[in-house]
Protein backbone atom coordinates (compact mmCIF):
# COMPACT_ATOMS: atom_id res chain seq x y z
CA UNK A 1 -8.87 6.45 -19.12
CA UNK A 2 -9.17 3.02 -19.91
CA UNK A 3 -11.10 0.51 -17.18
CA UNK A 4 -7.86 -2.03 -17.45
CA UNK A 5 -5.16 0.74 -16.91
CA UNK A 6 -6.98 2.11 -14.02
CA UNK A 7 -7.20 -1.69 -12.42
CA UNK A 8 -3.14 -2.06 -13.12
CA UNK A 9 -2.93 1.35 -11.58
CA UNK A 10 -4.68 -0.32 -8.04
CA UNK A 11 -2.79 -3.47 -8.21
CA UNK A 12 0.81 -1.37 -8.45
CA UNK A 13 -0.83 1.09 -5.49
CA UNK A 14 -1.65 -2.32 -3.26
CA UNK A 15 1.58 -3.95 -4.48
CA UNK A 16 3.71 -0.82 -3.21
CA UNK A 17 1.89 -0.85 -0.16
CA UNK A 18 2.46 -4.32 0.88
CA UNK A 19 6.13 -3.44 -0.68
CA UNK A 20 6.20 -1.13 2.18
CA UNK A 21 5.23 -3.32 4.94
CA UNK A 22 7.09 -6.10 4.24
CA UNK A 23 10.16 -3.65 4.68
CA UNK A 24 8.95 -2.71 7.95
CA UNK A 25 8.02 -6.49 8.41
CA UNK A 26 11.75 -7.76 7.63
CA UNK A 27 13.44 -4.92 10.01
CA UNK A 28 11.35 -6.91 12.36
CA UNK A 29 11.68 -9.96 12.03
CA UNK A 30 15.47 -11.05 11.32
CA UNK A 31 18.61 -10.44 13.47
CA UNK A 32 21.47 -10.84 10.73
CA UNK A 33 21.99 -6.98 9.97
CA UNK A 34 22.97 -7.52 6.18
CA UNK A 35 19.82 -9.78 5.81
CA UNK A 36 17.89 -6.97 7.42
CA UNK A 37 19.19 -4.20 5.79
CA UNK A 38 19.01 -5.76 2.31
CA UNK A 39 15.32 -6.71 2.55
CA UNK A 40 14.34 -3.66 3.49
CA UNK A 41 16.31 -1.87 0.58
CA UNK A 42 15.04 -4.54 -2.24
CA UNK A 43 11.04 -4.14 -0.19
CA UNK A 44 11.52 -0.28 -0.92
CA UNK A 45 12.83 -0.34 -4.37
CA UNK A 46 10.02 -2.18 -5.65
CA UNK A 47 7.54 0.23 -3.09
CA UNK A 48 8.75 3.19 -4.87
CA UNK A 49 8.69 1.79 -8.81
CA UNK A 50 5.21 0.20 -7.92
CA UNK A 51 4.10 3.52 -6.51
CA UNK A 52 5.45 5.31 -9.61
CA UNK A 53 3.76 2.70 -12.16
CA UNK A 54 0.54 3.71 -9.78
CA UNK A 55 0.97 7.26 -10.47
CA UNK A 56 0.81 6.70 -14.06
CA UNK A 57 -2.90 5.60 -14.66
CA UNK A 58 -4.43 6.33 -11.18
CA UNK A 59 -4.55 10.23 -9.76
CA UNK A 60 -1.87 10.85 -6.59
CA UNK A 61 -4.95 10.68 -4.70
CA UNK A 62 -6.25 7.71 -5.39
CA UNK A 63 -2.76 5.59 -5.62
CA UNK A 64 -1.65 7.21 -2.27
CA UNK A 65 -4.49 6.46 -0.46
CA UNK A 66 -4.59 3.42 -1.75
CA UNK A 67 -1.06 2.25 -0.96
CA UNK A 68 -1.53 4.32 2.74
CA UNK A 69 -4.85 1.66 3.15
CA UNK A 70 -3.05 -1.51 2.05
CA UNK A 71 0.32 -0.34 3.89
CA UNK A 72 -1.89 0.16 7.14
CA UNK A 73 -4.11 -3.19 7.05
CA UNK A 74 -1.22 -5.33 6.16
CA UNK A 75 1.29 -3.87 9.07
CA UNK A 76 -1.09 -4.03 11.76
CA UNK A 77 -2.99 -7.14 10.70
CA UNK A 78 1.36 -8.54 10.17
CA UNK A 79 1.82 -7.61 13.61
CA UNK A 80 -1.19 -9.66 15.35
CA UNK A 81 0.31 -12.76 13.66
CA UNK A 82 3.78 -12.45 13.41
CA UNK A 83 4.36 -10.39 16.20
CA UNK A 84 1.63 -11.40 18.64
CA UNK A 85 0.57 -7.38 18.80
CA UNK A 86 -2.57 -6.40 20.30
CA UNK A 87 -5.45 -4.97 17.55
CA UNK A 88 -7.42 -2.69 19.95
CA UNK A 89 -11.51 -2.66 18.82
CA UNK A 90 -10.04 0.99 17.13
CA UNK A 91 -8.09 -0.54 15.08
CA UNK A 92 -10.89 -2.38 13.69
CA UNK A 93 -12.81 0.92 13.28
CA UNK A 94 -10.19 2.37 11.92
CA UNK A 95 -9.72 0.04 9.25
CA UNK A 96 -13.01 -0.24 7.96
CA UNK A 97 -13.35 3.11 7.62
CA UNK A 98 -10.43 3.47 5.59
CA UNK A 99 -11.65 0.72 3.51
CA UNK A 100 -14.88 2.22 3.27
CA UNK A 101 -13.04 5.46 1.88
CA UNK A 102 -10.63 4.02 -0.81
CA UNK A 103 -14.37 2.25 -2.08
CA UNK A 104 -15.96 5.54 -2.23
CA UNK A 105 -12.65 6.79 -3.81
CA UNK A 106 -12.20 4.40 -5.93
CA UNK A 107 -15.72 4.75 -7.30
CA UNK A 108 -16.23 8.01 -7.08
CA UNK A 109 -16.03 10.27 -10.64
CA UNK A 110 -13.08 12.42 -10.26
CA UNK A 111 -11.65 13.96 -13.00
CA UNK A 112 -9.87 12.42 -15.95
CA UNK A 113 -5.75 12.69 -15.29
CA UNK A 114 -4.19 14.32 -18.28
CA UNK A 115 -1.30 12.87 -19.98
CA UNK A 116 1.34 14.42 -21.60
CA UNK A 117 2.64 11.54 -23.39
């Protein structure tokens, strides 16, 4: 698999995971249902085609632990400063180690995913 195809494969995994918690993020934060509902619809749509596009040059490992990490970091760390949330010292230990594992992942030599183009 090509280096380039596997980096577009990480930026659709990150981009569905933010996806993801700006849906969360927008259920939050406005009052006007139809605004609310909408944004959350349109955040998910493009959650699920980025997590798709993932899926075609990354293995489901790797783009759903991927979008889990990015998903995870950007709710809670949306939370502290929109939302004036408490990040317990776990959190923080937490998050490094699952930065620490989609690194390893990322590097580590798993097998090539087959096409069937």
């Amino acid at each position: 698999m090509e280096e380039g195809s596997k980096k577009k494969g990480y930026a659709f995994a990150v981009l569905a995971g933010l996806s993801a918690a700006f849906a969360a993020i927008s259920a939050k934060f406005f009052s006007f249902q139809l605004v609310r509902y909408g944004l959350v619809v349109f955040f998910n749509v493009i959650m699920w085609g980025s997590y798709v596009n993932s899926l075609k040059a990354l293995s489901s490992l790797q783009a759903t632990v991927t979008n889990f990490a990015t998903n995870f970091l950007s709710s809670g760390l949306a939370g502290y400063f929109l939302f004036e949330e408490a990040l317990p010292f776990q959190w923080f230990a937490g998050a490094i180690l699952i930065v620490i594992g989609v690194l390893v992942l990322s590097k580590s030599s798993m097998e090539e995913k087959s096409r069937t183009d």
